[in-house]
Protein backbone atom coordinates (compact mmCIF):
# COMPACT_ATOMS: atom_id res chain seq x y z
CA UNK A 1 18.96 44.07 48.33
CA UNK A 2 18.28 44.67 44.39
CA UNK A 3 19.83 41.38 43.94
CA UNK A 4 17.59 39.59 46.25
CA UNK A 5 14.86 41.36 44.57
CA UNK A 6 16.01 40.07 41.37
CA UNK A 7 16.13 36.36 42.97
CA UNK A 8 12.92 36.56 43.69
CA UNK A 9 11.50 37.50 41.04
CA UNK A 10 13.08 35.42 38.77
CA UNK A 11 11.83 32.44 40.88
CA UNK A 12 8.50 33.59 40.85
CA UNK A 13 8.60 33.73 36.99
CA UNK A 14 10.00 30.11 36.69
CA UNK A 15 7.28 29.23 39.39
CA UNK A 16 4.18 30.87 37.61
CA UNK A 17 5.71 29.49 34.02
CA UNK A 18 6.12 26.04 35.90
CA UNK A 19 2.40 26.19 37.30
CA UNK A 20 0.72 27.48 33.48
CA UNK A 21 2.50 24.64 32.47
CA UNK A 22 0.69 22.02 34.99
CA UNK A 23 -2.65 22.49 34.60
CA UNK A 24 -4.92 20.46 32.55
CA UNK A 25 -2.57 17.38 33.46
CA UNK A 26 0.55 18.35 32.08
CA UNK A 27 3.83 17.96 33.98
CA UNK A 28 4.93 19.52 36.99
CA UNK A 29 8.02 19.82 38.49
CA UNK A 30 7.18 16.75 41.25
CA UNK A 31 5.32 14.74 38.67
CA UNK A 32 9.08 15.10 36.68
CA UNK A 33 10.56 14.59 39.78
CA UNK A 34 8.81 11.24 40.50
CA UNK A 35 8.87 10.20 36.89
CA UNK A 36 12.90 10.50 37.05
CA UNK A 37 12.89 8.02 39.85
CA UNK A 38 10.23 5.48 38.79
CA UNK A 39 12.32 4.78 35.46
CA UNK A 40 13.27 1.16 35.68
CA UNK A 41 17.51 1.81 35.78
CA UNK A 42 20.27 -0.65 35.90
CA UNK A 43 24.21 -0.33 35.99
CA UNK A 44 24.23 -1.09 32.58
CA UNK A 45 22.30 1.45 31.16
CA UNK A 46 25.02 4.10 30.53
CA UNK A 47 27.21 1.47 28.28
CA UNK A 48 23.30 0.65 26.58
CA UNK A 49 23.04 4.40 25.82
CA UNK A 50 26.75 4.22 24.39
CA UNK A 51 25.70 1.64 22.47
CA UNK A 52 22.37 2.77 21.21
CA UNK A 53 23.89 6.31 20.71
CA UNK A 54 26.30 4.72 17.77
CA UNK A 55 24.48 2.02 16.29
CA UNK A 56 21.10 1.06 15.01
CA UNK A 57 18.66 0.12 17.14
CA UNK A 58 17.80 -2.93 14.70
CA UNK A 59 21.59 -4.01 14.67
CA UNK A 60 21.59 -4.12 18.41
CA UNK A 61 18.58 -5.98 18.90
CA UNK A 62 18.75 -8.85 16.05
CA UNK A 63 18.11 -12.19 17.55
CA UNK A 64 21.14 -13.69 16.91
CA UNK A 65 19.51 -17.22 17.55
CA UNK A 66 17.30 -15.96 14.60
CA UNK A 67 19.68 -15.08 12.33
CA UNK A 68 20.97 -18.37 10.71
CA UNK A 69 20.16 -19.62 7.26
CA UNK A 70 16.28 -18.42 5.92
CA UNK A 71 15.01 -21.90 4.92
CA UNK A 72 14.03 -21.65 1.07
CA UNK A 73 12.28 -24.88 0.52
CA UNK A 74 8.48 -24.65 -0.63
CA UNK A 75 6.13 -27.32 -1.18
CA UNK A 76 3.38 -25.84 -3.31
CA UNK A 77 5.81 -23.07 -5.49
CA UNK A 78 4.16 -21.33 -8.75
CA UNK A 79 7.18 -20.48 -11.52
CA UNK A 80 9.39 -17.63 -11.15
CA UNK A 81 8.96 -14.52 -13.37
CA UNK A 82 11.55 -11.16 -13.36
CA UNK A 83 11.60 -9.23 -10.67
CA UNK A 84 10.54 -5.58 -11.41
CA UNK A 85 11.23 -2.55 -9.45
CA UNK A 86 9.06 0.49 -8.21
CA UNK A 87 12.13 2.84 -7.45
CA UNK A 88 10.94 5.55 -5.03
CA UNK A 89 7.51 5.70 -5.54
CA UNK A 90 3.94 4.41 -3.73
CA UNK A 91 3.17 2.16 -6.80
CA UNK A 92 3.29 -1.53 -5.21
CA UNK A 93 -0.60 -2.38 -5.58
CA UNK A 94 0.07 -1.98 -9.65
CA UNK A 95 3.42 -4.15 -10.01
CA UNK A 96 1.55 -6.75 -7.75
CA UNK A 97 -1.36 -6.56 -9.84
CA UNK A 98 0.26 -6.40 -13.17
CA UNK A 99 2.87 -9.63 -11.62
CA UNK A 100 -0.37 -11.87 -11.21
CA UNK A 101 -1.82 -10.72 -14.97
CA UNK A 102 1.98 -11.77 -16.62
CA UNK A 103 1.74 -14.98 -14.61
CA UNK A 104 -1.71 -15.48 -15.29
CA UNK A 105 -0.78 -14.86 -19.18
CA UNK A 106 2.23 -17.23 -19.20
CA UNK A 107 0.17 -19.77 -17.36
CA UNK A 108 -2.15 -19.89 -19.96
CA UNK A 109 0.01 -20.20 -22.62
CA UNK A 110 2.01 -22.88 -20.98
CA UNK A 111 4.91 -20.79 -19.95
CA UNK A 112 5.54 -20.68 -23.30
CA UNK A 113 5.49 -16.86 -23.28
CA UNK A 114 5.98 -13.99 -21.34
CA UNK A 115 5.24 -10.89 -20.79
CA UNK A 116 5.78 -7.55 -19.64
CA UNK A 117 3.61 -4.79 -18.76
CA UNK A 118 4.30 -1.22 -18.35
CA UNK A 119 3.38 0.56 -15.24
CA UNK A 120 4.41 4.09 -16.47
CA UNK A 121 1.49 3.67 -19.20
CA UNK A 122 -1.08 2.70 -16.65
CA UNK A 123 0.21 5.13 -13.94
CA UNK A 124 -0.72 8.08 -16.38
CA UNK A 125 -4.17 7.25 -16.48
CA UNK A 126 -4.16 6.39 -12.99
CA UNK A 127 -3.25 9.79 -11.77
CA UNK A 128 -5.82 12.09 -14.61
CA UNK A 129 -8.25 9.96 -13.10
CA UNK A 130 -7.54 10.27 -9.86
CA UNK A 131 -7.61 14.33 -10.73
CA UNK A 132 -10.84 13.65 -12.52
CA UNK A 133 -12.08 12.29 -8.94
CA UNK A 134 -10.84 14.62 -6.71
CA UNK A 135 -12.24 17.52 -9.12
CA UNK A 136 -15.72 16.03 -9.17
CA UNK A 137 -15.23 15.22 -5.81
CA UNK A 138 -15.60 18.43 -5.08
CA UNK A 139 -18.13 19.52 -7.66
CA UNK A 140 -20.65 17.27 -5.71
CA UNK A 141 -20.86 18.75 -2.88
CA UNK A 142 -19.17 22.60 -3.65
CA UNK A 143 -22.42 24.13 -1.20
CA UNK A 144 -21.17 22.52 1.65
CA UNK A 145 -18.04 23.90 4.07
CA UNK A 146 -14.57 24.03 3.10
CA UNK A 147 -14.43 21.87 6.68
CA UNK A 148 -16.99 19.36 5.56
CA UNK A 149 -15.51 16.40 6.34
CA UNK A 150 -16.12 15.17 2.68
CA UNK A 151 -15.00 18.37 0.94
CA UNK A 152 -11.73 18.25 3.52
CA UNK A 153 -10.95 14.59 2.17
CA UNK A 154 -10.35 15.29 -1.43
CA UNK A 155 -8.64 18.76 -0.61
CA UNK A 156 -6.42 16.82 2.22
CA UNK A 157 -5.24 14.37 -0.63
CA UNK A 158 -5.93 15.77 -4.07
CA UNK A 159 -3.84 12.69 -5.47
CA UNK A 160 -1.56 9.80 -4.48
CA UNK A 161 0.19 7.08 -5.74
CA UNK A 162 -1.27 4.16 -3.75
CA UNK A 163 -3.73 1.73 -4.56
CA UNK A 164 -5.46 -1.45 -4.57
CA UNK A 165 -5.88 -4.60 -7.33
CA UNK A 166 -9.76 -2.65 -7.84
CA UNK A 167 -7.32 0.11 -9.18
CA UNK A 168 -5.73 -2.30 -11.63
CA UNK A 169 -8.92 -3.81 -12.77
CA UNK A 170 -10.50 -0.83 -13.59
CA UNK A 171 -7.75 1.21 -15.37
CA UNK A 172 -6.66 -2.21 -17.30
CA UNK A 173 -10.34 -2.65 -18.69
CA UNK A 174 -10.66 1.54 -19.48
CA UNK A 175 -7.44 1.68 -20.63
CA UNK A 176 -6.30 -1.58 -21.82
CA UNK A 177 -2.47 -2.29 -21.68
CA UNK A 178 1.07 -2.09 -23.68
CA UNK A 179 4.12 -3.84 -22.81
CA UNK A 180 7.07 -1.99 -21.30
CA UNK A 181 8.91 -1.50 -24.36
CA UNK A 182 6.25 0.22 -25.36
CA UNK A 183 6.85 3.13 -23.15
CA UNK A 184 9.12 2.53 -20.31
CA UNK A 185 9.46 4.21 -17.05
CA UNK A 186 10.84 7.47 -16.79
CA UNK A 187 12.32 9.58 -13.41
CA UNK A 188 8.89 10.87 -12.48
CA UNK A 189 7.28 7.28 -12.67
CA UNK A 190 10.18 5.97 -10.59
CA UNK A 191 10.22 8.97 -8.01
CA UNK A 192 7.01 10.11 -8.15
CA UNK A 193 6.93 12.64 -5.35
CA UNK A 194 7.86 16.17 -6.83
CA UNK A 195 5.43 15.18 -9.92
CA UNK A 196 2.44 14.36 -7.14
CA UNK A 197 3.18 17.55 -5.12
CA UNK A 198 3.14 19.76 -8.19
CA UNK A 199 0.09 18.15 -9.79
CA UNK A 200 -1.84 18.52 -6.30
CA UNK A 201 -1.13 21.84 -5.32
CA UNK A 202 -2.69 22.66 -9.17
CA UNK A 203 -5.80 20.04 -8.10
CA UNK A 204 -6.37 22.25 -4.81
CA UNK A 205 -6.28 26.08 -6.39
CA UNK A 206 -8.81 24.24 -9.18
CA UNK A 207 -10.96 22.60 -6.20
CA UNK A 208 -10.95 26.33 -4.91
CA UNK A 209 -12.07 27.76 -8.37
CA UNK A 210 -14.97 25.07 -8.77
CA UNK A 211 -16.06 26.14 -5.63
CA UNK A 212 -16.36 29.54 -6.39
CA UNK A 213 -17.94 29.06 -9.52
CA UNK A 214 -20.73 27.03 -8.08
CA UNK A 215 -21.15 29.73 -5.50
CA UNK A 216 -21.40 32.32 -7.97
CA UNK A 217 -24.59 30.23 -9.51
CA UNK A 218 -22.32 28.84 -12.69
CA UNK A 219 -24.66 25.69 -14.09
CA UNK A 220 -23.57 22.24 -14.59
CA UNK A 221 -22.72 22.54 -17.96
CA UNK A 222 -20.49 25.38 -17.49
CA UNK A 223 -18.55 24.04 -14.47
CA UNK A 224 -17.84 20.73 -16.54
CA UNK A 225 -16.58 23.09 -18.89
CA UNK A 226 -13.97 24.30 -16.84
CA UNK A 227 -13.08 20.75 -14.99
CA UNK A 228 -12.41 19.54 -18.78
CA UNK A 229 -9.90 22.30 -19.10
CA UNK A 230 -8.63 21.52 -15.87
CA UNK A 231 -7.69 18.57 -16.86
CA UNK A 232 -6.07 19.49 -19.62
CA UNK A 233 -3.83 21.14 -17.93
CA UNK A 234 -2.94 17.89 -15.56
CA UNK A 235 -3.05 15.53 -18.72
CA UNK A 236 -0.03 18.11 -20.34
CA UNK A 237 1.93 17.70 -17.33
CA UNK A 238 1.37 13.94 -17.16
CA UNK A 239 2.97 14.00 -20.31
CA UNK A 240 5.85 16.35 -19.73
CA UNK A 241 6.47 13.46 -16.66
CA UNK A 242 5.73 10.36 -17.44
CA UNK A 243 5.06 10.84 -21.57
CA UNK A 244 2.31 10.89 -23.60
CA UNK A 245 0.42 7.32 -23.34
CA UNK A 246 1.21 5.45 -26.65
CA UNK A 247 -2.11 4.97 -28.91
CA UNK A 248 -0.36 2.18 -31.11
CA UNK A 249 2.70 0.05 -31.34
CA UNK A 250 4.55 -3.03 -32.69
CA UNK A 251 5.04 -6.34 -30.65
CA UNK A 252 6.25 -9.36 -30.72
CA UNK A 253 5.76 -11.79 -27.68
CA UNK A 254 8.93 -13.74 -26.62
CA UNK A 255 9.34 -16.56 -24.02
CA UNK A 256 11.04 -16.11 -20.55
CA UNK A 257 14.28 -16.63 -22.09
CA UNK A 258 13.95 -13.27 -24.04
CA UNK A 259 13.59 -15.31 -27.87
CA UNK A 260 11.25 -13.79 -30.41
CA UNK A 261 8.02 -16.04 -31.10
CA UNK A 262 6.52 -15.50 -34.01
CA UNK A 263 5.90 -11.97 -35.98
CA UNK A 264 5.17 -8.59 -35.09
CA UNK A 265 2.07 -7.32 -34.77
CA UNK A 266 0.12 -4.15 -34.47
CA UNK A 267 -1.64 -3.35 -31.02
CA UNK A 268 -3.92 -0.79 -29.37
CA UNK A 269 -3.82 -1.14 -26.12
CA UNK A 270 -7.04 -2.21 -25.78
CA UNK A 271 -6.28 -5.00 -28.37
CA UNK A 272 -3.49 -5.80 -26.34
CA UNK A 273 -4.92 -5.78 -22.97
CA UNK A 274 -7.03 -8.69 -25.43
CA UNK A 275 -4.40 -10.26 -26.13
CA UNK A 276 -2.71 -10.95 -23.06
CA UNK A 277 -5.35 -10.61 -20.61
CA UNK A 278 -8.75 -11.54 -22.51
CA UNK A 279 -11.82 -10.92 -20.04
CA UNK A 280 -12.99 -8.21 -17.65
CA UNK A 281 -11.55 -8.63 -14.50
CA UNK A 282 -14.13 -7.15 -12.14
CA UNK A 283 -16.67 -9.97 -11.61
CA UNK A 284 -14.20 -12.51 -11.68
CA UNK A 285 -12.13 -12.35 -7.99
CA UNK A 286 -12.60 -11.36 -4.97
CA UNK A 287 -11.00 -9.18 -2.37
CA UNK A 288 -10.55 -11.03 1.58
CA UNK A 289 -9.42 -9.13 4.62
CA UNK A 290 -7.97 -9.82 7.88
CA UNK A 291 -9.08 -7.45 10.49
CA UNK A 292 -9.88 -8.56 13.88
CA UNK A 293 -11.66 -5.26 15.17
CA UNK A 294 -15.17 -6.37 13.11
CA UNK A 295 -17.51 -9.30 12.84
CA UNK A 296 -15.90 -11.79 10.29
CA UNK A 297 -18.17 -13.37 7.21
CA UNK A 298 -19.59 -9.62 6.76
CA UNK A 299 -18.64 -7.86 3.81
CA UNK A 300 -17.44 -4.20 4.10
CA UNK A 301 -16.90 -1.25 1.53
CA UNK A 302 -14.64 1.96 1.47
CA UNK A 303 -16.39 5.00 0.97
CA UNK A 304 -14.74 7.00 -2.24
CA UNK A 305 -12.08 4.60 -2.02
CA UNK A 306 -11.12 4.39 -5.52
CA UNK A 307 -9.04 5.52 -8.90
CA UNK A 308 -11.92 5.98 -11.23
CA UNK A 309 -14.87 8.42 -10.48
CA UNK A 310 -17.01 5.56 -12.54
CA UNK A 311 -14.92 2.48 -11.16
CA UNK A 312 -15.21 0.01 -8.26
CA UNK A 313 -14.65 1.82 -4.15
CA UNK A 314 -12.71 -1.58 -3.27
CA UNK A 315 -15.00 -4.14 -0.72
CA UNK A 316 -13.77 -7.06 0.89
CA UNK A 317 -15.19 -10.00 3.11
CA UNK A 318 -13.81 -9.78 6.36
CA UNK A 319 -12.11 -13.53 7.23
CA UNK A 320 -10.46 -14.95 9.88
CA UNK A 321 -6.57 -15.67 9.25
CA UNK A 322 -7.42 -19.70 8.53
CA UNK A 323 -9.76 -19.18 6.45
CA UNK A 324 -7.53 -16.51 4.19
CA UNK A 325 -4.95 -19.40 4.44
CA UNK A 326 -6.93 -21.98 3.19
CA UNK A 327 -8.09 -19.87 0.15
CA UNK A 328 -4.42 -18.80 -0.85
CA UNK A 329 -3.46 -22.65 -0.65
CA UNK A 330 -6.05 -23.61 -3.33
CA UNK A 331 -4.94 -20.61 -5.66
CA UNK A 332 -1.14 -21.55 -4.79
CA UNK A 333 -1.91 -25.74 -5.65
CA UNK A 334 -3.27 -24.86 -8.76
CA UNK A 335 -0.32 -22.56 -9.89
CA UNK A 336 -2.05 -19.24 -9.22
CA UNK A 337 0.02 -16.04 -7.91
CA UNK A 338 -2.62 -13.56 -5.41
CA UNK A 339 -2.14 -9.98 -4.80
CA UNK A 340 -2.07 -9.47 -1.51
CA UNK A 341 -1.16 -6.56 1.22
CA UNK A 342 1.03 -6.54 4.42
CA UNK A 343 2.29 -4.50 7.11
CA UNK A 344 6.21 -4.99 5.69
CA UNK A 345 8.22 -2.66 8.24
CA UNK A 346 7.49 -5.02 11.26
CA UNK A 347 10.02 -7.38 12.27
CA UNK A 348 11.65 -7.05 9.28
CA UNK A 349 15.27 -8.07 8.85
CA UNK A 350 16.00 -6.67 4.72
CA UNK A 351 19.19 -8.32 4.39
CA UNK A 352 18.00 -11.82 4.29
CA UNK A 353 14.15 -11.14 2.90
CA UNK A 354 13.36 -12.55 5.77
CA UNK A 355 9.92 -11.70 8.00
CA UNK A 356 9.57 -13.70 11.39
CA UNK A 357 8.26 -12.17 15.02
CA UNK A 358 11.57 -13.19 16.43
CA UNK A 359 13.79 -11.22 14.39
CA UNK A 360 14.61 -8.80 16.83
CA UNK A 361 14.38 -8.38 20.38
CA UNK A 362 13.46 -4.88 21.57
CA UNK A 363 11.31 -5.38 24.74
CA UNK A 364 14.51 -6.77 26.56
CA UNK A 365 16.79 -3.59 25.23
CA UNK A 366 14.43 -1.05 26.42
CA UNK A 367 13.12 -3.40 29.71
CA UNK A 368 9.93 -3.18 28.41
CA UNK A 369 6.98 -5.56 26.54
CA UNK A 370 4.76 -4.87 23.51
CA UNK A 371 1.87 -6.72 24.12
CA UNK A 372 -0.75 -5.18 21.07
CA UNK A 373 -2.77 -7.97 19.68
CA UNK A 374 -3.42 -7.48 16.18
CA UNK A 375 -6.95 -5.41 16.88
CA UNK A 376 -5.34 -3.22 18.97
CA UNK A 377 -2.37 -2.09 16.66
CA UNK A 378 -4.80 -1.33 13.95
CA UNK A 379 -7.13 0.45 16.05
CA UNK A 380 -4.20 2.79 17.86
CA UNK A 381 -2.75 3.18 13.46
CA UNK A 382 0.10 1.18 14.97
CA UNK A 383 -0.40 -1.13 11.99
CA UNK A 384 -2.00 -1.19 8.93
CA UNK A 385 -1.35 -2.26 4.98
CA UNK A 386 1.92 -0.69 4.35
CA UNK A 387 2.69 -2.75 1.10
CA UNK A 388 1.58 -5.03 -1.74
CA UNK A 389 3.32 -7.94 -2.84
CA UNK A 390 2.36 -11.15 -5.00
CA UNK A 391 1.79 -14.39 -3.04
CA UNK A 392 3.57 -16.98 -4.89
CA UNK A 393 4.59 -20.04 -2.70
CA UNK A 394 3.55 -21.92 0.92
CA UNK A 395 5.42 -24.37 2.58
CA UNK A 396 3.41 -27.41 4.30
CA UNK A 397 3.74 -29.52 7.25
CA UNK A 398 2.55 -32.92 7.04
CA UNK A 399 -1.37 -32.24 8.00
CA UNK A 400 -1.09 -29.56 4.81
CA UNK A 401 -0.77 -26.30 7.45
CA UNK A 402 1.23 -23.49 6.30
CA UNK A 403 4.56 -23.03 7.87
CA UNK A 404 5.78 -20.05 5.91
CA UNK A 405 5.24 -18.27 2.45
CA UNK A 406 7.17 -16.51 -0.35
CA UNK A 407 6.19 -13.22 -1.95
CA UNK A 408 7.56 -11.80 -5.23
CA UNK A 409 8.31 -7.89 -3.96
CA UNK A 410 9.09 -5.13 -6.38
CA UNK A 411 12.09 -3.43 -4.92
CA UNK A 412 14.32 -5.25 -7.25
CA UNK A 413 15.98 -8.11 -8.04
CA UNK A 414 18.88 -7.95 -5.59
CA UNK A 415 16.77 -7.62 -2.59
CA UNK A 416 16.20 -10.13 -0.09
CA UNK A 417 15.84 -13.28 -1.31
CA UNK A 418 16.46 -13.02 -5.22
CA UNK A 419 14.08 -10.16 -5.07
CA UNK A 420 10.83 -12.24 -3.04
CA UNK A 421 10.66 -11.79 0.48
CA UNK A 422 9.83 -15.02 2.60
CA UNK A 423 7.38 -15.03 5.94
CA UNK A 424 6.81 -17.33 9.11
CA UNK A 425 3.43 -18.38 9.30
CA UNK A 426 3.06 -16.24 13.14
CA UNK A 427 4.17 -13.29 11.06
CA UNK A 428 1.92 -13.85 8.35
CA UNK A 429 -0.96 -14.12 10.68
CA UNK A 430 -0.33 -10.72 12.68
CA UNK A 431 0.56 -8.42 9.42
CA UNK A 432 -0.96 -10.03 6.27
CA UNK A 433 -4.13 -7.75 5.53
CA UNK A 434 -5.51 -8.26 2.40
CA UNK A 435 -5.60 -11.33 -0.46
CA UNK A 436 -7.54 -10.77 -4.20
CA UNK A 437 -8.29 -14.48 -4.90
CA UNK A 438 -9.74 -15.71 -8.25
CA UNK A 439 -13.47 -16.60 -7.38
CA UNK A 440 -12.75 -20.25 -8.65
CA UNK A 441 -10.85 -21.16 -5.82
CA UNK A 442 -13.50 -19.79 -3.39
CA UNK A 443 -16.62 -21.98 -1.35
CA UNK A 444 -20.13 -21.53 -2.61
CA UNK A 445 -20.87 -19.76 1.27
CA UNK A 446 -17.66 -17.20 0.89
CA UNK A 447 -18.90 -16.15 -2.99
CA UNK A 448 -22.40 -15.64 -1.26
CA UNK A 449 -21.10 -13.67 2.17
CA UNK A 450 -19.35 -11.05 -0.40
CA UNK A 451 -22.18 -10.26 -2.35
CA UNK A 452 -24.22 -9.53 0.82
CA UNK A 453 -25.16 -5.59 0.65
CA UNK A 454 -21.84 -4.03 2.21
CA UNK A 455 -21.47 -2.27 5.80
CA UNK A 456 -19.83 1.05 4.22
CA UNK A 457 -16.41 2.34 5.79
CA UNK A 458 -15.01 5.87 6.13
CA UNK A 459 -11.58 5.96 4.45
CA UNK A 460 -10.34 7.48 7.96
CA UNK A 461 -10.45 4.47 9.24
CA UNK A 462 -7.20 3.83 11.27
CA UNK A 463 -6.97 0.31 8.46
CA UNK A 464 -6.91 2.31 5.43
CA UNK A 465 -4.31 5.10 6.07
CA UNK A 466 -1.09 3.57 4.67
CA UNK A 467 -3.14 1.94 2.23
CA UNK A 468 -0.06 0.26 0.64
CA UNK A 469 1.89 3.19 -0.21
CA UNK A 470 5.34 1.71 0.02
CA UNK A 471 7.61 4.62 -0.91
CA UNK A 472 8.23 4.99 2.48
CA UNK A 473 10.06 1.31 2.58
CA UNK A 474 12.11 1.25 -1.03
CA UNK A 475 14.98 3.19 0.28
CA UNK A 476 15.31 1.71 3.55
């Protein structure tokens, strides 16, 4: 009897658990019953799950009708410079920025000369100011909530390594440059993550501390006080990480095949950001972007999207795919490298550098489609602008339409193809996002679309999440 008792009970505990678990439209025991038989099986799913169970899903799915020779012919092809690498680390909008100013420099100069730039000197500035922003960032608006929306931004993500080209711009001009020699890259610049987490935990107990301050009725004066300090204290361990940014140094250019040309001379690095790059870049390009979910010809703007508390939030016009085509072709023709942003871990097959939507096949290994148009996949943050990478070659057909395009990565010089990646024109269309295009090569009517007054953009925007932080694809 006290064992029927207990039967009983102990079903009517599983059937009250079962039931709290049901309501609201979760899943009950006949919803799991049905779900189990509605599964589309077959008698060859147990040797698929033996399969699947020991191998990657990406081996098992390649297209093997795909996977033959990657075509490396290009018809319009700028020159070649050394591939760089970003290690482990979120830093592929500067190496694609700083790739178009070395190319820009050599093309000037007749490829004569080359050079290269350091990223570990820029990246210093790039994260104090980035500090600097979040810091003031706060100061602005310290009498609001801790859950205000714009207070939770800069505590959410005190500091990052990601960027844009504006980025670039705006640090090269404040900054200037020095060449890598100059001050190389250390283990911090290369695998930035422990550095970033330290330095933003500090950011967040300052935020905190500014807050209180302003609460307390501390003035202006006196909080700027503190922020200066603040910094400090970030500056000191920028330089115990990445070293202290060089004030002066000794330089000789050389051509691409490494020989000395001329003397050695003394730079600043605002002498040599002179030198090598010689105007102000803001003003002088423009940023384009592909995204289907909003009107195209209308020019948009990212709200505190930006390194530099004083710099540029980075705006683009919004332009269909053709039209972003047709711009990149005149920069390409006239021996002109882009910046531009991409959605890399989609149909991606690393070994051969090689991006095309048939690479792999995984609707028919799970019996199922993925039919997201490009709209859709940004506006579920199923895809966005994962990486940046500099556009250096297209490959026409006959009527001067792009077939396919090359892009000079920064994950080294042994990956993919010779260390540049190369793309279908169907995949180029569904996960190219962004292109920074000298003005030159841009129509009268674009030039006047982007300086229309901007239609301003949250930066929670399902587009602007991954905002090509690529750390995430280096080690893959």
């Amino acid at each position: 009897m006290r064992k029927n008792i207990f039967l009983l009970g102990a079903l009517l505990a599983v059937s009250a658990a079962t039931m709290a678990q049901t309501k609201q439209g979760g899943i009950s025991a006949q919803m799991l019953s049905q779900i189990e038989k509605m599964q589309k099986t077959s008698v060859a799913d147990k040797a698929l799950f033996n399969a699947i169970a020991a191998n990657s899903i990406d081996d098992l799915v390649k297209n093997r009708a795909n996977a033959g020779p990657v075509d490396t012919h290009f018809s319009v092809e700028t020159p070649a410079q050394r591939i760089h690498n970003q290690k482990s680390s979120g830093r592929c909008w500067m190496f694609s920025g700083m790739n178009v100013l070395r190319a820009n420099f050599a093309k000037a100069h007749a490829d004569s000369l080359a050079v290269e730039f350091s990223q570990d000197y820029l990246f210093f500035y790039d994260q104090l100011e980035k500090a600097n922003l979040m810091l003031q960032g706060v100061i602005d608006p310290a009498r609001k909530s801790l859950e205000d929306p714009q207070v939770q931004f800069f505590f959410k993500s005190p500091l990052n390594d990601g960027g844009t080209f504006c980025g670039v711009a705006d640090l090269a001009a404040k900054y200037g440059l020095v060449p890598m020699s100059a001050m190389p890259e250390t283990y911090s610049s290369e695998n930035t993550n422990k550095m970033s987490r330290l330095v933003a935990s500090k950011l967040r107990e300052y935020g905190l501390e500014l807050r209180r301050m302003a609460a307390a009725g501390k003035n202006a004066k006196q909080i700027a006080a503190r922020k200066t300090e603040m910094l400090a204290t970030v500056y000191h361990m920028l330089c115990l990480t990445l070293g202290e940014p060089v004030k002066e140094f000794s330089y000789a250019f050389r051509n691409k095949d490494g020989k000395q040309m001329g003397e050695a001379k003394t730079y600043t690095p605002k002498s040599f950001y002179d030198a090598t790059v010689g105007r102000e870049l803001n003003g002088t390009f423009i940023m384009v972007m592909n995204d289907p979910r909003r009107p195209y010809h209308k020019t948009y703007e990212v709200e505190y999207d930006r390194h530099t508390y004083d710099g540029h939030n980075w705006k683009y016009l919004n332009l269909p795919m053709d039209e972003i085509a047709s711009l990149a072709i005149a920069s390409l023709k006239d021996g002109r490298k882009m910046y531009s942003s991409y959605d890399v871990g989609k149909q991606f097959d690393r070994k051969r550098g090689y991006l095309d939507l048939d690479n792999y096949d995984y609707a028919s290994l799970f019996g199922t489609t993925f039919p997201m148009n490009k709209a859709e996949r940004i506006s579920t943050f199923d895809s966005g602008s994962t990486h940046a990478m500099t556009l250096t070659a297209v490959d026409l057909d006959a009527n001067g339409k792009p077939l396919k395009w090359k892009v000079e990565n920064s994950w080294g010089a042994d990956n993919g193809q010779k260390g540049c990646l190369i793309m279908t024109n169907r995949w180029f269309n569904e996960y190219m996002f962004r292109l920074v295009v000298d003005k030159q090569y841009v129509p009268a009517q674009l030039l006047k679309e982007f300086d229309q007054k901007p239609v301003m953009l949250t930066a929670d925007d399902p587009l602007f999440q991954l905002e090509d932080y690529s750390s995430q694809f280096t080690q893959l």
